[in-house]
N, C-alpha and C. Protein backbone atom coordinates (compact mmCIF):
# COMPACT_ATOMS: atom_id res chain seq x y z
N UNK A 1 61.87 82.97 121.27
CA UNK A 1 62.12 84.33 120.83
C UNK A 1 62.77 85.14 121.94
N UNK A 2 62.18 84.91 123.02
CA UNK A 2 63.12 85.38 124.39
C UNK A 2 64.26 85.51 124.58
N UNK A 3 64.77 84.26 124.32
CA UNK A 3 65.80 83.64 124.81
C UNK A 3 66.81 84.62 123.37
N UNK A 4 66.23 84.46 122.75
CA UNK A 4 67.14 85.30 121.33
C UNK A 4 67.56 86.48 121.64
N UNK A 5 66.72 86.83 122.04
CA UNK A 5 66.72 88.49 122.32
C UNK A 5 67.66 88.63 124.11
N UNK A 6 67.37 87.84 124.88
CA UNK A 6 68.26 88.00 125.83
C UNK A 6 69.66 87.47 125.37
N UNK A 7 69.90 86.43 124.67
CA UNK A 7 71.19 86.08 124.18
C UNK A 7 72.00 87.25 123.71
N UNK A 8 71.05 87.99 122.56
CA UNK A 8 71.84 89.56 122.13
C UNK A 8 72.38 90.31 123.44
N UNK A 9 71.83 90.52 124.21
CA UNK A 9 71.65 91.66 125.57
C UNK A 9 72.79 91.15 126.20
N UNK A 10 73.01 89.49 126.23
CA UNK A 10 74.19 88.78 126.96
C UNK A 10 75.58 89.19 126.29
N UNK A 11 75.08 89.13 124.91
CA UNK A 11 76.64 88.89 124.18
C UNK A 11 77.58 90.76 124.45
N UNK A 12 75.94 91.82 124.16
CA UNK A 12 76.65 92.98 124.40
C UNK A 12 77.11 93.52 125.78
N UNK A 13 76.42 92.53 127.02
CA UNK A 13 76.98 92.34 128.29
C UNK A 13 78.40 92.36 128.59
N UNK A 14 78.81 91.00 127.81
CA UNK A 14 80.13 90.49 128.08
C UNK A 14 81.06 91.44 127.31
N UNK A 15 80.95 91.99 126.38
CA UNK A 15 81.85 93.09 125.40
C UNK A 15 82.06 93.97 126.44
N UNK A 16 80.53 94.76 126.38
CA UNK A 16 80.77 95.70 127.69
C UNK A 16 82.06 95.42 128.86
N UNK A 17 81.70 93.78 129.19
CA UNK A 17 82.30 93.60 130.84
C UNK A 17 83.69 93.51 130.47
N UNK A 18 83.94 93.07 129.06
CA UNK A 18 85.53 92.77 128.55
C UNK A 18 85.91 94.36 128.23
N UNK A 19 85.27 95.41 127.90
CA UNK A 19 86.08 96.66 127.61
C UNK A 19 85.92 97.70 129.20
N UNK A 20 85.07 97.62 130.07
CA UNK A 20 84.90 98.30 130.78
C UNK A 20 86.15 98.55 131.94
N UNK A 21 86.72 97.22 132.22
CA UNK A 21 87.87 97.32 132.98
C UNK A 21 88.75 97.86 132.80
N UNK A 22 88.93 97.85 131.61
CA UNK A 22 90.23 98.28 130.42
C UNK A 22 90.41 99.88 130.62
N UNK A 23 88.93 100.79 130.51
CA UNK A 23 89.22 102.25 130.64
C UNK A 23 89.34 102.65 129.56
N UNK A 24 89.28 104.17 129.30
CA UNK A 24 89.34 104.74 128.22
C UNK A 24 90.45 104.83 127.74
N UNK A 25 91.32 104.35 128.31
CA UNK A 25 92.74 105.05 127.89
C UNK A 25 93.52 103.46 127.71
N UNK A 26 92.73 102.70 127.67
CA UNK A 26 93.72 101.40 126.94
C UNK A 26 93.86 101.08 125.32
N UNK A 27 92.56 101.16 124.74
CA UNK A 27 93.18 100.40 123.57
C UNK A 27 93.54 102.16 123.07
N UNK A 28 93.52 103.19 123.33
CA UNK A 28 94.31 104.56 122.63
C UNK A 28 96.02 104.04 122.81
N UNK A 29 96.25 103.50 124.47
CA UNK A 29 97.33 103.25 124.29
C UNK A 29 98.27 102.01 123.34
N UNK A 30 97.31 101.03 123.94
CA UNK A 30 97.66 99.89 122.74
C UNK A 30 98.12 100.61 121.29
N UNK A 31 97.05 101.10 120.69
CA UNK A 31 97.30 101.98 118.94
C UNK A 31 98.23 102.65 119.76
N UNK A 32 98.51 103.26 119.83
CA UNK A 32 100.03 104.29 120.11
C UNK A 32 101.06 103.30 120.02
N UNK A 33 101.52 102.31 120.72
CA UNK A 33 102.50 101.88 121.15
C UNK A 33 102.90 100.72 119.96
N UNK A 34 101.70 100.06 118.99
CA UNK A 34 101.94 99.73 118.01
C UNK A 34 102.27 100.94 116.93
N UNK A 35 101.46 102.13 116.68
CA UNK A 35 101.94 102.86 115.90
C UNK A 35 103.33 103.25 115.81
N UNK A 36 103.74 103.25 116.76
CA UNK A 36 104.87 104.67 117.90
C UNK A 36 106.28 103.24 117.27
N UNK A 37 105.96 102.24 117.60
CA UNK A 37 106.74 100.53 117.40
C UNK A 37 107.14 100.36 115.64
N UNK A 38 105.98 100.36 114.89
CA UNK A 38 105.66 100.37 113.30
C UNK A 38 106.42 101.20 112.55
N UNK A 39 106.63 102.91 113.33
CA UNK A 39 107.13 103.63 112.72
C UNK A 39 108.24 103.62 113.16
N UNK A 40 108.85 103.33 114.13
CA UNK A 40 110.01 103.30 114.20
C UNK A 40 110.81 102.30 113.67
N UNK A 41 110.50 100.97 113.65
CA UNK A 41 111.06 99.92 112.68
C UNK A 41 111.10 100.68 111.37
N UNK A 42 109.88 101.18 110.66
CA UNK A 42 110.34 101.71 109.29
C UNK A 42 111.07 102.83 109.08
N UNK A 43 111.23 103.39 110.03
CA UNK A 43 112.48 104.53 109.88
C UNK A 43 113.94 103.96 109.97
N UNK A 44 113.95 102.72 110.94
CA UNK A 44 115.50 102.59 110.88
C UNK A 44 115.41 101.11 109.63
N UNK A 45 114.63 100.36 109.06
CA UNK A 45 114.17 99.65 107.89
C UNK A 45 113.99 99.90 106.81
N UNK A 46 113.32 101.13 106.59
CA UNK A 46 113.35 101.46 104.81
C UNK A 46 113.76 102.56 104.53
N UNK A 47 114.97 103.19 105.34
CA UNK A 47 115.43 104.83 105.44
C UNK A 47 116.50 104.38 103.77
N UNK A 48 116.68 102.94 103.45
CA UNK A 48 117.65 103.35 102.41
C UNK A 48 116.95 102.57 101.14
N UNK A 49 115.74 101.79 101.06
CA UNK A 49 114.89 101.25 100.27
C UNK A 49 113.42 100.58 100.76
N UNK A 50 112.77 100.50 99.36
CA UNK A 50 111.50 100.29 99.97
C UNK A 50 111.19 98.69 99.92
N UNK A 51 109.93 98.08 100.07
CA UNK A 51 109.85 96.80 100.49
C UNK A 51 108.90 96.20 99.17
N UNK A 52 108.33 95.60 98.40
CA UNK A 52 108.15 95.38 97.32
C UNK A 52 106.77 94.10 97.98
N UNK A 53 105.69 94.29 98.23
CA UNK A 53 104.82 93.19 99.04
C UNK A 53 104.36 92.23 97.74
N UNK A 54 103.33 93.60 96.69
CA UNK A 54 103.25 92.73 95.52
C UNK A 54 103.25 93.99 94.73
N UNK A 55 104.11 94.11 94.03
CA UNK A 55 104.98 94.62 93.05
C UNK A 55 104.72 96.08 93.76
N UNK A 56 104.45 97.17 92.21
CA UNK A 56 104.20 98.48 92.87
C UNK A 56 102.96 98.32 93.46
N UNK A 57 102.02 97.45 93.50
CA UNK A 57 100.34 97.68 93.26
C UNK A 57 100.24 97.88 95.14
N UNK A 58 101.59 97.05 96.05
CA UNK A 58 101.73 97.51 97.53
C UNK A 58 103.12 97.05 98.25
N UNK A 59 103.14 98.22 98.60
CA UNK A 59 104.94 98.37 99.15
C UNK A 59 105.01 98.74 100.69
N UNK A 60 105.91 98.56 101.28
CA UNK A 60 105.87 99.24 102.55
C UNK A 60 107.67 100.82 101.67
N UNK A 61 107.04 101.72 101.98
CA UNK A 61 107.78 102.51 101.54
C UNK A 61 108.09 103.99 102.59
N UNK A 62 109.19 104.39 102.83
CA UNK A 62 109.71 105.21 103.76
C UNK A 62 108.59 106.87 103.62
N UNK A 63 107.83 107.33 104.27
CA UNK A 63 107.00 108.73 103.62
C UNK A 63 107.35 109.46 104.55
N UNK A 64 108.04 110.81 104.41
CA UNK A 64 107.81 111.39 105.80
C UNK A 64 106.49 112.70 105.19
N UNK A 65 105.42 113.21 106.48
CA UNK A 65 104.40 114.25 106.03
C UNK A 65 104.19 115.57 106.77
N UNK A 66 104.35 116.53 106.91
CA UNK A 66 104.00 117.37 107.52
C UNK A 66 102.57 118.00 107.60
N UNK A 67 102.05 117.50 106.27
CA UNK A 67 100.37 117.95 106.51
C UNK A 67 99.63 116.85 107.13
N UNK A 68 98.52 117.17 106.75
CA UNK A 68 96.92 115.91 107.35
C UNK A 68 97.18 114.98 106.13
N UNK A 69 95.66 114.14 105.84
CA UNK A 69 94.98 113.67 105.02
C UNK A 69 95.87 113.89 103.32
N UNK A 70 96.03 113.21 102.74
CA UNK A 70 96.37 113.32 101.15
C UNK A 70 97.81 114.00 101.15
N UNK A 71 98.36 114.49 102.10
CA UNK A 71 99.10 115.60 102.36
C UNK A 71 98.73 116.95 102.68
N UNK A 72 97.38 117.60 102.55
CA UNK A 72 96.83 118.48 102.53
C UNK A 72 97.45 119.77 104.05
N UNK A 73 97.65 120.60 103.61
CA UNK A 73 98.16 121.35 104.47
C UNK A 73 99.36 121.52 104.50
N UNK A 74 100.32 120.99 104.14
CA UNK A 74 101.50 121.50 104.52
C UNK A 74 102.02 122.28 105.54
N UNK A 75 103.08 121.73 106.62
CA UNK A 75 103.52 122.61 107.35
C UNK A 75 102.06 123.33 108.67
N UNK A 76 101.40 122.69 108.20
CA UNK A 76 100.21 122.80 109.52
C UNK A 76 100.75 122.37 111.23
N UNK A 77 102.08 121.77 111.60
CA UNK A 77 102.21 121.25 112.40
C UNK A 77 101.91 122.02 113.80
N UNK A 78 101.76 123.10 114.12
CA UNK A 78 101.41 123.73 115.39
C UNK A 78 99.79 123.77 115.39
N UNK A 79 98.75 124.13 113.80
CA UNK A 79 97.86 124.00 113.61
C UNK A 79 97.08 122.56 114.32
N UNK A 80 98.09 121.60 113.52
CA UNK A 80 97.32 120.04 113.75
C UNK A 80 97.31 120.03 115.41
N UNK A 81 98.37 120.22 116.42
CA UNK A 81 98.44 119.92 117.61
C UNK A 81 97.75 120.61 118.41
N UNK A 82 97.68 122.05 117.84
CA UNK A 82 96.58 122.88 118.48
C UNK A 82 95.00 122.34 118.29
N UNK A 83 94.61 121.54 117.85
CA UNK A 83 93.63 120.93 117.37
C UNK A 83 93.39 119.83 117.96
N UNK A 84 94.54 119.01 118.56
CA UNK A 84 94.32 117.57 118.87
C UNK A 84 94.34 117.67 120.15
N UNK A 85 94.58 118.72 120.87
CA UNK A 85 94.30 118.98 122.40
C UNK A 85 92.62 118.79 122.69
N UNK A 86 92.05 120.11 122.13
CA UNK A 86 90.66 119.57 122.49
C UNK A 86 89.44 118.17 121.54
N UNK A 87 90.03 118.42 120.43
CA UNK A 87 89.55 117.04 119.82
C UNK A 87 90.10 115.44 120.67
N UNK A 88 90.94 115.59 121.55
CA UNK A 88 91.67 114.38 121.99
C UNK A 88 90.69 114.50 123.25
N UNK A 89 90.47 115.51 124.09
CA UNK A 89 89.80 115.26 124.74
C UNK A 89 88.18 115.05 124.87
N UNK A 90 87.81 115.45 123.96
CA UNK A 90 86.46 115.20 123.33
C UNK A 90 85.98 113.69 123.26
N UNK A 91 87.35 113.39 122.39
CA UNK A 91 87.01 111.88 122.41
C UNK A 91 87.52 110.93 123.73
N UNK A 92 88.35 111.43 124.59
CA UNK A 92 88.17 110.84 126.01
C UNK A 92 87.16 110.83 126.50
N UNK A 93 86.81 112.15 126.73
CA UNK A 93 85.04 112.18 127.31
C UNK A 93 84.38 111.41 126.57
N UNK A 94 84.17 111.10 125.33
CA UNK A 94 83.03 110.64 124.52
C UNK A 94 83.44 108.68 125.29
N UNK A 95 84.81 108.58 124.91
CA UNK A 95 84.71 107.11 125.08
C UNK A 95 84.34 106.82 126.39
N UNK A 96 84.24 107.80 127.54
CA UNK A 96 84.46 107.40 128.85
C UNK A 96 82.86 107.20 129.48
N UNK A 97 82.14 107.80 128.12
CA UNK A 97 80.44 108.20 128.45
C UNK A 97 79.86 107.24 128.05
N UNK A 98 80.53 106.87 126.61
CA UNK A 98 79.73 105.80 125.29
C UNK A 98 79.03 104.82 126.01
N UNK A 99 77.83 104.34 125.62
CA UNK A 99 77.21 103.42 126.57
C UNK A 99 77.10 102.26 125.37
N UNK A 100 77.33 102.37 124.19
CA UNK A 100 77.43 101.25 123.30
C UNK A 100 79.29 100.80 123.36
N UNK A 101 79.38 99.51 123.65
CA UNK A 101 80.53 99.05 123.26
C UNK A 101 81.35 99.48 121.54
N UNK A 102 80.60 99.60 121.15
CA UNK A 102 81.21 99.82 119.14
C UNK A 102 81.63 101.34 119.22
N UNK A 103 80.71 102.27 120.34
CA UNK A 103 81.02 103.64 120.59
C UNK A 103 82.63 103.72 121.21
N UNK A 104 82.34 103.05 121.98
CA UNK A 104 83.68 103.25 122.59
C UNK A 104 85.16 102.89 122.02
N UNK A 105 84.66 101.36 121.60
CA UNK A 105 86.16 101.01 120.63
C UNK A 105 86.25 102.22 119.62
N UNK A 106 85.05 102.53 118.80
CA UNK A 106 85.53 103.87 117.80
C UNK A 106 86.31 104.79 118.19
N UNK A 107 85.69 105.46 119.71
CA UNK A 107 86.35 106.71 120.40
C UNK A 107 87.77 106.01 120.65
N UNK A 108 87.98 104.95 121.21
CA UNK A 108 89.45 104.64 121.77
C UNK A 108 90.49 104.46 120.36
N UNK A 109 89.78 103.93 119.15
CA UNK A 109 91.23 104.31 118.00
C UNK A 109 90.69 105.03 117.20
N UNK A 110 89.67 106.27 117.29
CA UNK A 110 90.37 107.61 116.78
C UNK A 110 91.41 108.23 117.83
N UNK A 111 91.15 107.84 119.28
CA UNK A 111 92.26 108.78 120.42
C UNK A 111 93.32 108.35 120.28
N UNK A 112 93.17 106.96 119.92
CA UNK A 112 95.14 106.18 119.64
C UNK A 112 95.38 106.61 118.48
N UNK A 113 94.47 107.32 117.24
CA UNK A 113 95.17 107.46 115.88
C UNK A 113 96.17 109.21 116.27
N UNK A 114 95.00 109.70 116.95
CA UNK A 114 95.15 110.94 117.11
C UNK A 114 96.58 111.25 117.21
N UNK A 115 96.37 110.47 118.65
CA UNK A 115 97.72 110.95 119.94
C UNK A 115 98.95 110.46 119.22
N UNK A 116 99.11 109.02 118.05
CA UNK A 116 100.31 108.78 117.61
C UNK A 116 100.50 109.58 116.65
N UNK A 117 99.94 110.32 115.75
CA UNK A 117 100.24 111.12 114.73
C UNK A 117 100.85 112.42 115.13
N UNK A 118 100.24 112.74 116.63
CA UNK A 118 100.44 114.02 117.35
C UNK A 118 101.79 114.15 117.81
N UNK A 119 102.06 112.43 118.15
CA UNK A 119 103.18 112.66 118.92
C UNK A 119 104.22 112.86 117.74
N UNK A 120 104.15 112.23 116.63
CA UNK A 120 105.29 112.72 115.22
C UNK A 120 105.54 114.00 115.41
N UNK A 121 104.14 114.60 115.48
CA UNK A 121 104.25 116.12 114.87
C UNK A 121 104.95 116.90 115.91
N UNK A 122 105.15 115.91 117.44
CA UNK A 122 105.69 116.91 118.75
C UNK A 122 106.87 116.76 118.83
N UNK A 123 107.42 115.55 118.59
CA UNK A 123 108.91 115.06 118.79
C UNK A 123 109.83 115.02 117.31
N UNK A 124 109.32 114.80 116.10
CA UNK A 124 109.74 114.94 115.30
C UNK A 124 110.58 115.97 114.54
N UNK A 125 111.93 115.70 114.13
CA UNK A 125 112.07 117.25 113.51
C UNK A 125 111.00 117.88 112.09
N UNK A 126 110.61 118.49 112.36
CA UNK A 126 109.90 119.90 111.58
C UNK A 126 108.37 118.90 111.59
N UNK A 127 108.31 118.38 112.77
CA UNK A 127 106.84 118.02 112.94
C UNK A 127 106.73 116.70 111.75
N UNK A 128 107.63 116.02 111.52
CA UNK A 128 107.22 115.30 110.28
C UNK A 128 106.69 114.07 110.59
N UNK A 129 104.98 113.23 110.20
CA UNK A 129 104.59 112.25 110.56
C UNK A 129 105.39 111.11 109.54
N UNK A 130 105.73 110.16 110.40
CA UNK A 130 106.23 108.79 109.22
C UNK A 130 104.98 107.89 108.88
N UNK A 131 104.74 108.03 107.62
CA UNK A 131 104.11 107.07 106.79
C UNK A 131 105.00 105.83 106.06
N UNK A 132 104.32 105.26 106.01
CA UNK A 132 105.40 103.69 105.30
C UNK A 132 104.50 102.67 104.66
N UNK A 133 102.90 102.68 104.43
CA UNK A 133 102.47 101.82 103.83
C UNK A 133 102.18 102.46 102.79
N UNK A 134 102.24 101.79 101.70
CA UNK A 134 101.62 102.51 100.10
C UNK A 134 101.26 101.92 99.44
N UNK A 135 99.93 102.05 98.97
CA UNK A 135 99.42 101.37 97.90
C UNK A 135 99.98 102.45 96.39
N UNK A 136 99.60 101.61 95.15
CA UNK A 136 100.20 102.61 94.34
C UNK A 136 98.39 103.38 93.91
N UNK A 137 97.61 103.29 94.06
CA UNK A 137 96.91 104.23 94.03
C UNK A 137 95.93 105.01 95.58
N UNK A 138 96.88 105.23 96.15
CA UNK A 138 96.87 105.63 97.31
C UNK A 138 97.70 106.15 98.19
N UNK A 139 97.72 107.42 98.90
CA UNK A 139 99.14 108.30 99.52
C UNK A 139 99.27 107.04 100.45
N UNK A 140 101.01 107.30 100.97
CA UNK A 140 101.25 106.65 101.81
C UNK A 140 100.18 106.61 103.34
N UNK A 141 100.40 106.18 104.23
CA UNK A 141 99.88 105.90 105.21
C UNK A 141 100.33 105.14 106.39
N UNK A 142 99.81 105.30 107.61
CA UNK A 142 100.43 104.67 108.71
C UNK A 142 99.35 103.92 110.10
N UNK A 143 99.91 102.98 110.68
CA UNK A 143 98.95 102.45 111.93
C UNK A 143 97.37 103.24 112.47
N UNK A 144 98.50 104.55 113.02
CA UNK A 144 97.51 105.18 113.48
C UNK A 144 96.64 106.06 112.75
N UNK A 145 97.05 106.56 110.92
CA UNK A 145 96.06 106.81 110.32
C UNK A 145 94.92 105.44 109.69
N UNK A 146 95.44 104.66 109.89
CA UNK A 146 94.44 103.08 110.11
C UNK A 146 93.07 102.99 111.08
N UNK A 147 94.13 103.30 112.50
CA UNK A 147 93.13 102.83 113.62
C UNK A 147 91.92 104.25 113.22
N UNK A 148 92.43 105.42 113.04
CA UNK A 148 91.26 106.54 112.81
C UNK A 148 90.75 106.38 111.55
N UNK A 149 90.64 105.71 110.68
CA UNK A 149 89.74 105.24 109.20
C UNK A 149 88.95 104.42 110.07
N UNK A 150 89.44 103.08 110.78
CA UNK A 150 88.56 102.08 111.42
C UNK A 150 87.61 102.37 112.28
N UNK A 151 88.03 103.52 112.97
CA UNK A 151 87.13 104.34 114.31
C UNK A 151 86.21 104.81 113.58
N UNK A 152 86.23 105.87 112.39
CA UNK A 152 85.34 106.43 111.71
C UNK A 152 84.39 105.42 111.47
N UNK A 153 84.95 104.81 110.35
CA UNK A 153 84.12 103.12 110.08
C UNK A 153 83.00 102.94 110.57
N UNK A 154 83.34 102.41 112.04
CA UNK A 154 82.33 101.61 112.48
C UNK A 154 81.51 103.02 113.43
N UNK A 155 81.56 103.67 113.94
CA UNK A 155 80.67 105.00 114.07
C UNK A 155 79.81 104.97 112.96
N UNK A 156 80.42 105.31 112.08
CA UNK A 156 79.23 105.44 110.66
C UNK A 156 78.25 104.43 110.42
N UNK A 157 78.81 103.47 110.37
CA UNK A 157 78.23 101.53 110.09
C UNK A 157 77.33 101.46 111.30
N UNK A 158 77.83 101.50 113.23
CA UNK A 158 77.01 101.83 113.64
C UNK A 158 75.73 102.68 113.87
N UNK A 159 75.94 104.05 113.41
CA UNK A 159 74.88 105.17 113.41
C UNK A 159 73.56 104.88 112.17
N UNK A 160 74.63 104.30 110.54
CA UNK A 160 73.42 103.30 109.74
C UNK A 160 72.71 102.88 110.18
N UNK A 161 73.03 101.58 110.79
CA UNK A 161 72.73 100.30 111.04
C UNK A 161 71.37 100.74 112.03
N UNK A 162 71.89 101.33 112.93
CA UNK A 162 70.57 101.82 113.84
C UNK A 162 71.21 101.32 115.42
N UNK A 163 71.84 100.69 115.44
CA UNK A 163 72.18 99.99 116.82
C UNK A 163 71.55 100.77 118.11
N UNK A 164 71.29 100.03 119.18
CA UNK A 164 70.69 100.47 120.45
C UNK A 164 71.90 101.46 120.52
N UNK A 165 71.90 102.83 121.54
CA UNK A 165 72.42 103.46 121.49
C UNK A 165 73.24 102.93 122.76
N UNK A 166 71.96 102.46 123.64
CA UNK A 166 72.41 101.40 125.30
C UNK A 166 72.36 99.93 124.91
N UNK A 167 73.00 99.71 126.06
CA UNK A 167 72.60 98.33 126.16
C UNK A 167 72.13 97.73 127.62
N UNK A 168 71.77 98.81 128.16
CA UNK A 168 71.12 98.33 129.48
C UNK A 168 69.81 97.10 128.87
N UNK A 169 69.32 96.14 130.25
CA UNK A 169 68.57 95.61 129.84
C UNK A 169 67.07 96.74 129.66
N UNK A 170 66.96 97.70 130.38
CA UNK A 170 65.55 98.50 130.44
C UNK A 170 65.44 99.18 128.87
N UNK A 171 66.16 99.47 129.07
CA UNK A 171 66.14 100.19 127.48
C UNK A 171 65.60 99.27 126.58
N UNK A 172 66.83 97.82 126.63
CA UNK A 172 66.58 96.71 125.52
C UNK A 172 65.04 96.11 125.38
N UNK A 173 64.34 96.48 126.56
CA UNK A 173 63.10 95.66 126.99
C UNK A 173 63.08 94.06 127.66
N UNK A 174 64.58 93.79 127.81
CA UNK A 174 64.59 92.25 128.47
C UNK A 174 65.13 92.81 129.76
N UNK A 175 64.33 92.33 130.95
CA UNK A 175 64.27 92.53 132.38
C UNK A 175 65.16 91.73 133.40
N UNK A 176 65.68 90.34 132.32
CA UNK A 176 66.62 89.38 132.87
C UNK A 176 67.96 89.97 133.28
């Protein structure tokens, strides 16, 4: 039974030891640089048609958005960025604190969903985010609104579930 329970403590060891080097600011960048990559192929790729995966039911299709979520907002673009300053850093601090590994990957791609959506809304003309995946019962969508569904995700799934909040061994109760 020991050995079980230190095996757990090991496995969240090595996660730990595999994300800790990395820093808070890697896998945000990773999601950026795939997002930032994704959307730009589909802007100069489906600017004159869309892509047909399996039929309408999922397409990769050209969207440009100026609001959030569903489209909601419209024209929010100074709103959204004024927003993602201190929410972006929130979640730096949060990932840089997180003492659960699942904490931290969450914090690092909501900060990569953030910062690539942000950057549409900074460099883009009239702030417009590119979306390009579409389901047909579902608004378009993009990478980095992905990596921040997935971040949410597992926060939630974690906070359920109950997970140690640490993973020190004192906390865990194994002394090994």
């Amino acid at each position: 039974m020991q050995a079980a329970g230190g095996a757990q403590v090991l496995r969240r060891r090595n996660l730990s030891a595999l994300l800790a080097p990395t820093g808070p600011l890697v896998l945000p960048a990773v999601i950026l640089l795939l997002d930032q990559s994704s959307k730009a192929w589909a802007r100069s790729t489906l600017s004159s048609r869309s892509v047909e995966l399996v039929g309408d039911f999922f397409q990769l299709r050209l969207v440009y958005n100026t609001g959030a979520a569903f489209g909601i907002l419209q024209g929010g673009r100074w709103v959204f960025l004024g927003l993602a300053i201190p929410v972006g850093a929130a979640l730096f601090v949060w990932s840089s604190r997180a003492a659960h590994p699942i904490q931290r990957v969450s914090a690092g791609l909501l900060l990569g969903g953030l910062v690539g959506n942000s950057w549409d809304r900074l460099v883009a003309p009239a702030g417009k985010v590119t979306d390009f995946i579409a389901f047909s019962f579902w608004p378009a969508f993009n990478l980095a609104d992905s990596a921040m569904v997935v971040g949410v995700s597992l926060f939630v799934i974690h906070r359920l579930l109950g997970w140690p909040r640490e993973t020190s061994p004192e906390i865990s109760g194994d002394a090994s």
